[in-house]
Each structure stands twice: as C-alpha cells, then as structure tokens.
C-alpha atoms as a PDB file:
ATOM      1  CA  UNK A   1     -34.100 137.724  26.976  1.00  0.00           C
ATOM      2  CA  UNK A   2     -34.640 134.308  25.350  1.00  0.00           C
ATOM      3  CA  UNK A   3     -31.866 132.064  25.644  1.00  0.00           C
ATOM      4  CA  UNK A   4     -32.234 131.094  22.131  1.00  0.00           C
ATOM      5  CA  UNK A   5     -31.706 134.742  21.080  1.00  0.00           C
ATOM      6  CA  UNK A   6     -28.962 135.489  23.115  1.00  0.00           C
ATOM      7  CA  UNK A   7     -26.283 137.691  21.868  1.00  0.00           C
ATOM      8  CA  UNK A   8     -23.641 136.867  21.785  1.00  0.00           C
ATOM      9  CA  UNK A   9     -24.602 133.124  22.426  1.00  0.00           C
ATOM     10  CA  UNK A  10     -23.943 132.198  25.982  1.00  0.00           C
ATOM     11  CA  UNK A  11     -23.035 128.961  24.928  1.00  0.00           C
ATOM     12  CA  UNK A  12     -19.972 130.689  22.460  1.00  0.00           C
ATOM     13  CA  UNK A  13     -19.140 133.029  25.556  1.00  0.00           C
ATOM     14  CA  UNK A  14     -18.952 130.925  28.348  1.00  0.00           C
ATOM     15  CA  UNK A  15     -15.598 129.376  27.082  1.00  0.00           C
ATOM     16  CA  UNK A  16     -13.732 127.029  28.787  1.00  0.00           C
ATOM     17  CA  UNK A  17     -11.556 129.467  30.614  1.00  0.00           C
ATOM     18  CA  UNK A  18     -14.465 131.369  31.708  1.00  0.00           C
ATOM     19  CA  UNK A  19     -16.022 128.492  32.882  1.00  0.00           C
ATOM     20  CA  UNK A  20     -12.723 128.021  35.205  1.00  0.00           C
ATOM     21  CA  UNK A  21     -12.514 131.338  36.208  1.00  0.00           C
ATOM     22  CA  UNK A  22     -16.069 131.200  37.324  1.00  0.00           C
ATOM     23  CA  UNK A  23     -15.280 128.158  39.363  1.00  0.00           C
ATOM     24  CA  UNK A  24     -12.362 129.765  40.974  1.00  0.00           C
ATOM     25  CA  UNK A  25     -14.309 132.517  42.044  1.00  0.00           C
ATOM     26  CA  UNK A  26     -17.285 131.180  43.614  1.00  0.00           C
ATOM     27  CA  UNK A  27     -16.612 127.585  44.083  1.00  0.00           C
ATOM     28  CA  UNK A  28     -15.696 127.672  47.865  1.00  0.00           C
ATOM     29  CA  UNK A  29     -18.523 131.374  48.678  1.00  0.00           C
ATOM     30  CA  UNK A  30     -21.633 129.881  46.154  1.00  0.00           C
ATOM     31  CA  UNK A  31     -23.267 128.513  49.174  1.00  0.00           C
ATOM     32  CA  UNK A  32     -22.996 131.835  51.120  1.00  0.00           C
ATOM     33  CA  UNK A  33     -23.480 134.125  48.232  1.00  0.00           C
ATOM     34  CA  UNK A  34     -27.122 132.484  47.692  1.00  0.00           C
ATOM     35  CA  UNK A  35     -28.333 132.353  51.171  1.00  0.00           C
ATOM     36  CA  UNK A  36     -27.429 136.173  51.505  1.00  0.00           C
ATOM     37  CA  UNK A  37     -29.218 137.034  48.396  1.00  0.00           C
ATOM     38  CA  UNK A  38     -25.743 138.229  47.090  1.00  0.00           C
ATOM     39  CA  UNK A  39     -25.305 135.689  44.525  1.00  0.00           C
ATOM     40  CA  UNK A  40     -27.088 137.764  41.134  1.00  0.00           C
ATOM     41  CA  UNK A  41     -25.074 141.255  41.903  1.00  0.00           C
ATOM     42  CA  UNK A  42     -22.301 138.688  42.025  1.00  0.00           C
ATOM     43  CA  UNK A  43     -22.358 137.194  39.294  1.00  0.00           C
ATOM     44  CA  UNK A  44     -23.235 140.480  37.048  1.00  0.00           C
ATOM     45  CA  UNK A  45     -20.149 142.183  38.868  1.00  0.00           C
ATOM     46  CA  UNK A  46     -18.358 139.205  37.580  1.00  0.00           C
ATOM     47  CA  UNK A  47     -19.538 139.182  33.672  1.00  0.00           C
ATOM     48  CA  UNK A  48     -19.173 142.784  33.586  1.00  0.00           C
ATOM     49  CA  UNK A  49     -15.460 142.275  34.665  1.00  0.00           C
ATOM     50  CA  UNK A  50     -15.746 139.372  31.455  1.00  0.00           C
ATOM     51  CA  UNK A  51     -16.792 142.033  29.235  1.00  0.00           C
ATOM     52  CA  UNK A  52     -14.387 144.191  30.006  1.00  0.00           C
ATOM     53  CA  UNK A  53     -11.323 142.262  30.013  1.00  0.00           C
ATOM     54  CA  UNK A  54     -12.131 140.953  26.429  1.00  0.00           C
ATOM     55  CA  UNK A  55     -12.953 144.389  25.322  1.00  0.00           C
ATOM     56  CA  UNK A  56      -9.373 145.786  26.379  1.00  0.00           C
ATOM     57  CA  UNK A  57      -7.733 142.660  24.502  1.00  0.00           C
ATOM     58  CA  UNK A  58      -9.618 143.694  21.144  1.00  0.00           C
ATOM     59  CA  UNK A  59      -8.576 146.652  19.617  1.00  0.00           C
ATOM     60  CA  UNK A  60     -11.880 146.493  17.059  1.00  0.00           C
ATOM     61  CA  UNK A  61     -13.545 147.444  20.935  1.00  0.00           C
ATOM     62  CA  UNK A  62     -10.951 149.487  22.812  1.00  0.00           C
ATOM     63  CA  UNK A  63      -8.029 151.405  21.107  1.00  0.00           C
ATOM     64  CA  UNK A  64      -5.512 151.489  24.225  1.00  0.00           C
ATOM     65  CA  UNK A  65      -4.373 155.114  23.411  1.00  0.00           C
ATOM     66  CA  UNK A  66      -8.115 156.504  23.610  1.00  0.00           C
ATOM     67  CA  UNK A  67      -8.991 154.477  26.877  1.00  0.00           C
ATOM     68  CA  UNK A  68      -6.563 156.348  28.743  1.00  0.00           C
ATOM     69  CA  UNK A  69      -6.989 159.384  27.563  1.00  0.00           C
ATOM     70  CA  UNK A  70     -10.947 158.883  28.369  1.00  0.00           C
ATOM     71  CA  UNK A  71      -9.699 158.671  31.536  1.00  0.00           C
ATOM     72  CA  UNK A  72      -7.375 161.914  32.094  1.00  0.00           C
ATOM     73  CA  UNK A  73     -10.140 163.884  30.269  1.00  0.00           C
ATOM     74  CA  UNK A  74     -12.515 162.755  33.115  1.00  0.00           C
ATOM     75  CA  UNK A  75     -10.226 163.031  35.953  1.00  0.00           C
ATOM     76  CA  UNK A  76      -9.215 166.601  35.254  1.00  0.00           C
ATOM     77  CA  UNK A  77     -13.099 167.731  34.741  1.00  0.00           C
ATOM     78  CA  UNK A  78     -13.895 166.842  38.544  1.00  0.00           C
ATOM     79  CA  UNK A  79     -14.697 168.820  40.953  1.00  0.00           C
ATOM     80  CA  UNK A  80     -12.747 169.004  44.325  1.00  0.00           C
ATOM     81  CA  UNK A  81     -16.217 168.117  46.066  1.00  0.00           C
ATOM     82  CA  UNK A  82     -16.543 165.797  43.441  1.00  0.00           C
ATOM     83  CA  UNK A  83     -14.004 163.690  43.656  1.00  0.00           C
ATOM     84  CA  UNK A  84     -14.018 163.579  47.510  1.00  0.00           C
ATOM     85  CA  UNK A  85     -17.229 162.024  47.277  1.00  0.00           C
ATOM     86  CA  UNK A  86     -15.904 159.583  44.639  1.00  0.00           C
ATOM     87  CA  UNK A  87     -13.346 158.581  46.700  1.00  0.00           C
ATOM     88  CA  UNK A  88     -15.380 158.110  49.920  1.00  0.00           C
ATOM     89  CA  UNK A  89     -17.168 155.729  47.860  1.00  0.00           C
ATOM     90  CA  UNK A  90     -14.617 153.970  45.933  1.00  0.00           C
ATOM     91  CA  UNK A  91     -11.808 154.101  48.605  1.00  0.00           C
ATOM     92  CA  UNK A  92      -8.897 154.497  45.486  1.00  0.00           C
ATOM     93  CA  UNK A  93      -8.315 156.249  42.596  1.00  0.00           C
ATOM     94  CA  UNK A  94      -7.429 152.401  41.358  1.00  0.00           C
ATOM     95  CA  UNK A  95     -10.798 151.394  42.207  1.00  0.00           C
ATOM     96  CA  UNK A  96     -12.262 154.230  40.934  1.00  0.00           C
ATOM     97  CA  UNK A  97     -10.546 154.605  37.307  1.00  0.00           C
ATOM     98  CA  UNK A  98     -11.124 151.069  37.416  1.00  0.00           C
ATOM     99  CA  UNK A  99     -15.380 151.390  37.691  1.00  0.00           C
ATOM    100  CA  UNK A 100     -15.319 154.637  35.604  1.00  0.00           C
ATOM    101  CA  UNK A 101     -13.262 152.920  32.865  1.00  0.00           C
ATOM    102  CA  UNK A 102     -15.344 149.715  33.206  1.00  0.00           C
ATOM    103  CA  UNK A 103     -18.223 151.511  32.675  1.00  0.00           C
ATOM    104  CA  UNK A 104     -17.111 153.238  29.075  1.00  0.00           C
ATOM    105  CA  UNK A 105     -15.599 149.615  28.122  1.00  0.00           C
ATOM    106  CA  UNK A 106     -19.132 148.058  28.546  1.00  0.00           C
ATOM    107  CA  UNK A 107     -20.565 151.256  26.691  1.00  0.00           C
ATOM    108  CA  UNK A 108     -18.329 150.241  23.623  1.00  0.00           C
ATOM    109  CA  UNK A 109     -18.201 146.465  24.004  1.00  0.00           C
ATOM    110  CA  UNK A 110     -22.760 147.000  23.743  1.00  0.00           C
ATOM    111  CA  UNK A 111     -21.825 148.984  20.518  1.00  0.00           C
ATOM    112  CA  UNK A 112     -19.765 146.553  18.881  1.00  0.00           C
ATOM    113  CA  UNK A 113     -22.480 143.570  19.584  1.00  0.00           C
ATOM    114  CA  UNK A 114     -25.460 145.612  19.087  1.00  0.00           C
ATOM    115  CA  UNK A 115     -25.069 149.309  17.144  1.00  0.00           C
ATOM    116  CA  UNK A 116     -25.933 146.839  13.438  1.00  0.00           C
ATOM    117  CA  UNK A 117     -29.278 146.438  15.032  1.00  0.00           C
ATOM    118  CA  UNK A 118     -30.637 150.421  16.607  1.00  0.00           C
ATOM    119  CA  UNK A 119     -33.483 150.195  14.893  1.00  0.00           C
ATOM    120  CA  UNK A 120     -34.651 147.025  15.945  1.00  0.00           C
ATOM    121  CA  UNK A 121     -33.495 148.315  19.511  1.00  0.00           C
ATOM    122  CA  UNK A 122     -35.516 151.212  19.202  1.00  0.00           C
ATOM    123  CA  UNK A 123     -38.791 149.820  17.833  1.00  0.00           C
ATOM    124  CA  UNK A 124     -38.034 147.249  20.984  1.00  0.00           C
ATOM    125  CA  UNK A 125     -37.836 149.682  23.881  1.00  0.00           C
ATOM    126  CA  UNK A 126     -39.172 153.184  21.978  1.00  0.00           C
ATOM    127  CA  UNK A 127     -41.974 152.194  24.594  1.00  0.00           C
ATOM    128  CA  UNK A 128     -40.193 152.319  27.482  1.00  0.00           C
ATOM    129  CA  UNK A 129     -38.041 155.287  26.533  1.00  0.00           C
ATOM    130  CA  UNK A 130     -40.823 157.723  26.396  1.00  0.00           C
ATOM    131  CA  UNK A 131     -41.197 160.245  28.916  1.00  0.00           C
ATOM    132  CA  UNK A 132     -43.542 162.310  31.004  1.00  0.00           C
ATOM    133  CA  UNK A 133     -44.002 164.223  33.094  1.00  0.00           C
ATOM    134  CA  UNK A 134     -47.088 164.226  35.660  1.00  0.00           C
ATOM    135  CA  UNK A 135     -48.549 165.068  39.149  1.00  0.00           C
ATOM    136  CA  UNK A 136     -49.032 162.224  41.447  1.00  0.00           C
ATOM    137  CA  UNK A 137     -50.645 161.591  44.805  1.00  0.00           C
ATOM    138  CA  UNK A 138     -51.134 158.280  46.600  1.00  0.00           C
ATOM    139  CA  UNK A 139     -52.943 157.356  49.503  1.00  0.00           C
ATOM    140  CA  UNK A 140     -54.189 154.262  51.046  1.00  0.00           C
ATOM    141  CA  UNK A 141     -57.583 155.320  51.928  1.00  0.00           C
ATOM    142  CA  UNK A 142     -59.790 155.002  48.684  1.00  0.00           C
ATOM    143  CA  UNK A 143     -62.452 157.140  49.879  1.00  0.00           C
ATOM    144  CA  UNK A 144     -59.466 159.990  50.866  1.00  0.00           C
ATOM    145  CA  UNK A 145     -58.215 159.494  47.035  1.00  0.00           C
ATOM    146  CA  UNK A 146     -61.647 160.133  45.951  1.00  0.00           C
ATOM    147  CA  UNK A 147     -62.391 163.470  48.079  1.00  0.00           C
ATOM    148  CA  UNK A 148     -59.038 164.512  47.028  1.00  0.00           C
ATOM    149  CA  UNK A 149     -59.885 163.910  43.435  1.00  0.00           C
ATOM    150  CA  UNK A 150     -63.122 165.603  43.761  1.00  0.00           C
ATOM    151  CA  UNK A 151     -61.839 168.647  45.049  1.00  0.00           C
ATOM    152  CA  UNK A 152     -58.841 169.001  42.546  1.00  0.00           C
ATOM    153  CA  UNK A 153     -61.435 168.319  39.545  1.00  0.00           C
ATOM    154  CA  UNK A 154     -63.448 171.384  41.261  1.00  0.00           C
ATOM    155  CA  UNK A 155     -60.763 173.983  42.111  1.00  0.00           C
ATOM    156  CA  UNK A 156     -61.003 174.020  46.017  1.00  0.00           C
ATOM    157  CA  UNK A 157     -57.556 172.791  45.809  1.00  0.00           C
ATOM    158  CA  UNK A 158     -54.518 173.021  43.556  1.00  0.00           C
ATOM    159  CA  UNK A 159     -52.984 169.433  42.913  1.00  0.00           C
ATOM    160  CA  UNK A 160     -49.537 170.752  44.463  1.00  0.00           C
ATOM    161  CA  UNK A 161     -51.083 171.744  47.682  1.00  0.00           C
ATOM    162  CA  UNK A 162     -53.284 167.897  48.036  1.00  0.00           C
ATOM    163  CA  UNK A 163     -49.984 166.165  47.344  1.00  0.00           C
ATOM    164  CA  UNK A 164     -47.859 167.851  49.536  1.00  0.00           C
ATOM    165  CA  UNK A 165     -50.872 167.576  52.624  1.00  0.00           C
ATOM    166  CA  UNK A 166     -52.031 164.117  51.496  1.00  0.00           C
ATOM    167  CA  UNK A 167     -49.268 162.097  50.012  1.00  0.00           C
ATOM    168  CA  UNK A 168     -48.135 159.416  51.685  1.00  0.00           C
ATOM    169  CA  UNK A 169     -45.214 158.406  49.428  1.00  0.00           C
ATOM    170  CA  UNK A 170     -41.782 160.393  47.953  1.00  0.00           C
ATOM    171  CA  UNK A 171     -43.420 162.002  45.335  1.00  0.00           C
ATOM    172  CA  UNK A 172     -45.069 164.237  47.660  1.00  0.00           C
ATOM    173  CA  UNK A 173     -41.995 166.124  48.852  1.00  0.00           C
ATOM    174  CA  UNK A 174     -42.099 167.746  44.976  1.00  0.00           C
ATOM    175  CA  UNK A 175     -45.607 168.620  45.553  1.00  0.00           C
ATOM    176  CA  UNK A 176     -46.563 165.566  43.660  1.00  0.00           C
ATOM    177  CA  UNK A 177     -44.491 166.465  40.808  1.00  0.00           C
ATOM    178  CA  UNK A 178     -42.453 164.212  38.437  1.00  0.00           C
ATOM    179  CA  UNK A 179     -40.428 165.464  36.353  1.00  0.00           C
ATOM    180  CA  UNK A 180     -39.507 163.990  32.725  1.00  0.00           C
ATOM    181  CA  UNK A 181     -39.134 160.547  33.714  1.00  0.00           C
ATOM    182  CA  UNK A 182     -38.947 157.309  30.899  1.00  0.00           C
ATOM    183  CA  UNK A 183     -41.987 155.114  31.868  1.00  0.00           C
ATOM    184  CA  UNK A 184     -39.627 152.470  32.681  1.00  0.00           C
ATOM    185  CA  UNK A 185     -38.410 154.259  35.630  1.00  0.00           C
ATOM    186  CA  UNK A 186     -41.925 155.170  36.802  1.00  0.00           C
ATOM    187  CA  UNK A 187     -43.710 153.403  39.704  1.00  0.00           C
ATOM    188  CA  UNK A 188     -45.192 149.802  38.458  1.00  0.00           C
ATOM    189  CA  UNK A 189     -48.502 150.270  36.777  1.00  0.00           C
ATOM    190  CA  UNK A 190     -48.426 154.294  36.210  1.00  0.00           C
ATOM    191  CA  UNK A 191     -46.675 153.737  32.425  1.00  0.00           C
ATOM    192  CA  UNK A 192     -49.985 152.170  30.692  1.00  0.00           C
ATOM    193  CA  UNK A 193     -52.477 154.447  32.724  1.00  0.00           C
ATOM    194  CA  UNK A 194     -50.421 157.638  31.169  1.00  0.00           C
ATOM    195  CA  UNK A 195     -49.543 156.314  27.799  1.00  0.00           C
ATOM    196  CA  UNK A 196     -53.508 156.518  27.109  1.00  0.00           C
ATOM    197  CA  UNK A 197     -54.559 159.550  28.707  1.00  0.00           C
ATOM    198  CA  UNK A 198     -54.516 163.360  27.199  1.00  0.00           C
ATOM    199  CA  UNK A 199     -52.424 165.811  28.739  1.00  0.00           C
ATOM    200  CA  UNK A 200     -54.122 167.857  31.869  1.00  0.00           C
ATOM    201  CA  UNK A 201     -56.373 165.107  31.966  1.00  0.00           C
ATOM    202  CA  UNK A 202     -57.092 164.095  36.078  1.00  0.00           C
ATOM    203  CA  UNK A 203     -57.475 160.446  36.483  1.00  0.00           C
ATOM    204  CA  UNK A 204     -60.111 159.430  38.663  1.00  0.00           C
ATOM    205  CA  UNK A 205     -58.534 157.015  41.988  1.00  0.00           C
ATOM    206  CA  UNK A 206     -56.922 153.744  40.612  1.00  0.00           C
ATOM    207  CA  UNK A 207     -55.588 151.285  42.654  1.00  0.00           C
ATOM    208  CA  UNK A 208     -51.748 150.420  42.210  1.00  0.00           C
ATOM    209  CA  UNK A 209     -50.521 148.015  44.920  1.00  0.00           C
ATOM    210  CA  UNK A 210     -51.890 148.896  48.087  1.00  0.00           C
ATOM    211  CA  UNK A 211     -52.110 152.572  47.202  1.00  0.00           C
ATOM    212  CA  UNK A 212     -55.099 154.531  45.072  1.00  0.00           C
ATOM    213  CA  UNK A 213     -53.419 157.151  42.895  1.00  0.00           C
ATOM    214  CA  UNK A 214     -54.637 160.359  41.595  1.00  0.00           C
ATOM    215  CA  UNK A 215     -52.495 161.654  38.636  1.00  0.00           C
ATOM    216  CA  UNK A 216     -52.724 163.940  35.776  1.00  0.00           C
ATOM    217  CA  UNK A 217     -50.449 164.379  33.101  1.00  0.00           C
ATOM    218  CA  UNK A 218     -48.815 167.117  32.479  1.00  0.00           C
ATOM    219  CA  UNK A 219     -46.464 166.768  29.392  1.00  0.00           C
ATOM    220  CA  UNK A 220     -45.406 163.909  26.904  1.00  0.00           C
ATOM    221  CA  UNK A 221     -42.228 163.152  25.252  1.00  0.00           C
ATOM    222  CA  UNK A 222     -42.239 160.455  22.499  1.00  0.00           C
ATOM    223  CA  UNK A 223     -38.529 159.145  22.072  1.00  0.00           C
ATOM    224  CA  UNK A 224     -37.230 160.375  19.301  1.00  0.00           C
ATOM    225  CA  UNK A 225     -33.763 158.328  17.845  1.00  0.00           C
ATOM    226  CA  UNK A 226     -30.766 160.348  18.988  1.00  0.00           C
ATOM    227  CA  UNK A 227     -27.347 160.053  19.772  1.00  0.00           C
ATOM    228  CA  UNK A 228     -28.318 160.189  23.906  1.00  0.00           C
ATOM    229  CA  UNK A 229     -30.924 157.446  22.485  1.00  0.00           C
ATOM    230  CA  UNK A 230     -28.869 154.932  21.334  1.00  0.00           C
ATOM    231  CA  UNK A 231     -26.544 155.235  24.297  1.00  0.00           C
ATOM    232  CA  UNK A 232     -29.771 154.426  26.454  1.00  0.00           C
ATOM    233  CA  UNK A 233     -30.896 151.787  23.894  1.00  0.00           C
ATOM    234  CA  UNK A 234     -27.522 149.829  23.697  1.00  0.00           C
ATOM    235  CA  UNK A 235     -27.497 149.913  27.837  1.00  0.00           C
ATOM    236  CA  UNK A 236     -31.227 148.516  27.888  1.00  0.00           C
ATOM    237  CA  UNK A 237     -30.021 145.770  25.567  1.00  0.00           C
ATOM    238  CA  UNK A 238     -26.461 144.892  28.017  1.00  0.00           C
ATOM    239  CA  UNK A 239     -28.876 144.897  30.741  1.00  0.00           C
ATOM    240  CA  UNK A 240     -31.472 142.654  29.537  1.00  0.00           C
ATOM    241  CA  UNK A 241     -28.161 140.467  27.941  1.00  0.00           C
ATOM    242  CA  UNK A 242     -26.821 140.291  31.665  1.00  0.00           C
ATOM    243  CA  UNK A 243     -29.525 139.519  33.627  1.00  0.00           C
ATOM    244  CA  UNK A 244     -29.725 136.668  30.902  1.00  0.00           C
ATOM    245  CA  UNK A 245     -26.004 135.364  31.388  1.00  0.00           C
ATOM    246  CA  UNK A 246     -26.341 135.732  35.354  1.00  0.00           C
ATOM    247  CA  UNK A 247     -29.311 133.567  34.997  1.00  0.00           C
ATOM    248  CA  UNK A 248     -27.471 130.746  33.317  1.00  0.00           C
ATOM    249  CA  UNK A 249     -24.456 131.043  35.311  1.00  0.00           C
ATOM    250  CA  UNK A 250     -26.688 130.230  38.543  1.00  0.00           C
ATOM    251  CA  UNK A 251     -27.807 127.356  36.751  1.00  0.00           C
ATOM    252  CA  UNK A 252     -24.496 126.051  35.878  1.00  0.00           C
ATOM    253  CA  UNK A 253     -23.142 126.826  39.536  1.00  0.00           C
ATOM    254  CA  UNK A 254     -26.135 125.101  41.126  1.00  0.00           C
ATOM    255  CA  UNK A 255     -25.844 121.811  38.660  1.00  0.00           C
ATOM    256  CA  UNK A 256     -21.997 121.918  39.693  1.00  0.00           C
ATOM    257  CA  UNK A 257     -23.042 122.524  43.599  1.00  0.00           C
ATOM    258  CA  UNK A 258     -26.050 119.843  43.635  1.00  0.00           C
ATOM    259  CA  UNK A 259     -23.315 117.400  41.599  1.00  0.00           C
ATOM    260  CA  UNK A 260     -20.274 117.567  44.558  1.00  0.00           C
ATOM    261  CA  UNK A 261     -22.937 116.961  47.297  1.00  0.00           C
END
C-alpha cells in the first residue's frame, strides 16, 4: 500500500505516545528481533494490539456491553475437544479471550476505516477473491509432465490416479484435487494460467518454479459482493494497511538504532 494513500495516515497514527510505547517495547530486543527474522511478526503483533486498544476506548468502534457478550456467546458454543485444543495453544483462557476478542475488535475497527469504501474494495481485490476449483499435478521432470499429460488428454489414465502416482507435492494426497480455493491462496503463478482457461480444459506442462504443472479446471466462482465478502474484503484491506505500518515502523526503529550507535 502506498504510503501516500495510507489509511488512516501513518503519520496521524503514529502519535506521540505510540511512538513511546514503541520505544519501550523494542528499544533494548530491536537488535535481536531483526537478526532472528522476528522483527515484522513483531511489530504487526504490536499494531494489532494499537488497533485494538483504541478500538475498546471508542464506543463509535466497540460498544463495551456487546464485546463481552461476543465473547460468552463464543465460549459457550465450544466444543470440549475444542477448547482443549485452544487452550493447548493459548495456555489461558486470558490469553485466549484476549486473541479471540482481538480478532473481532480488528474486524470492527477495518469497518469503521474502510466499510464507506466496499466497492472500491471490491473492484480492488474482486480478482483475487475468485475461486476455483481444479486438478493439479507437479513434477520436476518436464518430459514426465508431458507423458503424464499425454496420457490424461488420451484416457489411459484418469487425472486422480496420475496425481496421486506422480505428484511430487501436497496436492497429490487429494488426488490432485483443490477444492474452491480464492486465487490468492493458490500456489504462485497458477491464478493467471486459470483465470484464462475454460473449464475441463487440460493445460499442456508449464513451468512454475522448479516444477512443470499439469492442471485442468474444474469449476469457477466469480466473487459475487456478499456479506462473507466484505468481511474478506475489509481483512484484505487491514492486511495490506499493516504490512504498510510494520514497514514504516522498521524504518523509524532502524533511523533511531543507526542514530544511538
């Protein structure tokens, strides 16, 4: 996202007290954080904490009343196996109202900022947000992709049974299957190769990293604008916000870091 763009403008968010908050948190760990590759998930973890705290101090976000009843209404619909395996992973049911609760704040704090603009959103990522679903297999042997394609295209083989003999990565435990996925979430450089082709269509072997894919396309889902989509739209939008703010945190902690040495 364009700094110029930003919204809300970093330079209107990153108030003074943020700025010393940021300081207090990082100031003596920066060093460590970035030479463990820890420093980005830090820094989101610490916006989305941001977000959240001025979200519960603005009622126009976060009516107090609702925000704990969100919480009882999704504490009483767990399962027993359920919420063993949520607290194996968040240790507390502090630290895990806490994330659950954070996660809903963010979802209304995005809709405050951004739910003027859905239709911008959606003409923005409508792209992205389509799904499919299609049969995959990927080898690394281009003249194995080629055989296998050959034989598909002829019936001496169904595309299930190649995948699950010949495919050398996940998708072949599902017989090559995937299922309604958004072309975001697809492996880099299958979204434009299925956007243009026709459904059933086999696509010869293309290369896509160091594999050579055979896929056909089974079904196509243009997004169409729906309450599920604007949840997914207003996400896309935080998401593309944070990385943006992360970004211009590290550059403020590494001017501050370069400036004490």
């Amino acid at each position: 996202m364009n700094l110029e763009i930003l919204d809300p403008p970093f330079i209107d968010w990153f108030t003074p007290l943020r700025k010393e908050s940021l300081h207090q948190c990082f100031h003596s760990s920066y060093q460590f954080l970035v030479g463990s590759d820890l420093i980005d998930l830090c820094f989101k973890s610490w916006v989305k904490h941001q977000v959240y705290l001025e979200a519960l101090s603005n009622n126009s976000i976060v009516c107090s009343e609702e925000f704990e009843n969100e919480w009882d209404s999704f504490f009483c619909k767990l399962k027993k196996d359920e919420v063993k395996d949520l607290m194996l992973r968040y240790k507390t049911e502090e630290n895990l109202k806490y994330f659950q609760l954070r996660k809903n704040v963010i979802a209304k704090w995005s809709s405050f900022y951004w739910k003027h603009k859905l239709e911008t959103l959606y003409l923005k990522y409508k792209h992205d947000l389509d799904k499919v679903t299609c049969s995959l297999i990927r080898v690394s042997s281009q003249p194995l992709a080629l055989e296998l394609y050959h034989r598909i295209i002829a019936g001496e083989s169904s595309f299930e049974e190649v995948a699950r003999n010949f495919g050398e990565c996940s998708e072949s435990r599902n017989s090559g299957l995937i299922k309604n996925q958004s072309l975001k979430n697809l492996p880099d450089g299958l979204a434009p190769l299925l956007s243009s082709m026709e459904c059933g269509e086999v696509l010869k072997p293309y290369k896509i990293g160091k594999y050579f894919a055979v896929m056909r396309l089974e079904h196509f889902s243009p997004a169409v604008f729906s309450k599920e989509l604007e949840d997914d739209l207003l996400l896309m939008e935080f998401d593309q916000w944070l990385n943006a703010v992360a970004a211009q945190l590290h550059s403020k902690m590494c001017e501050a870091y370069v400036q004490k040495k």
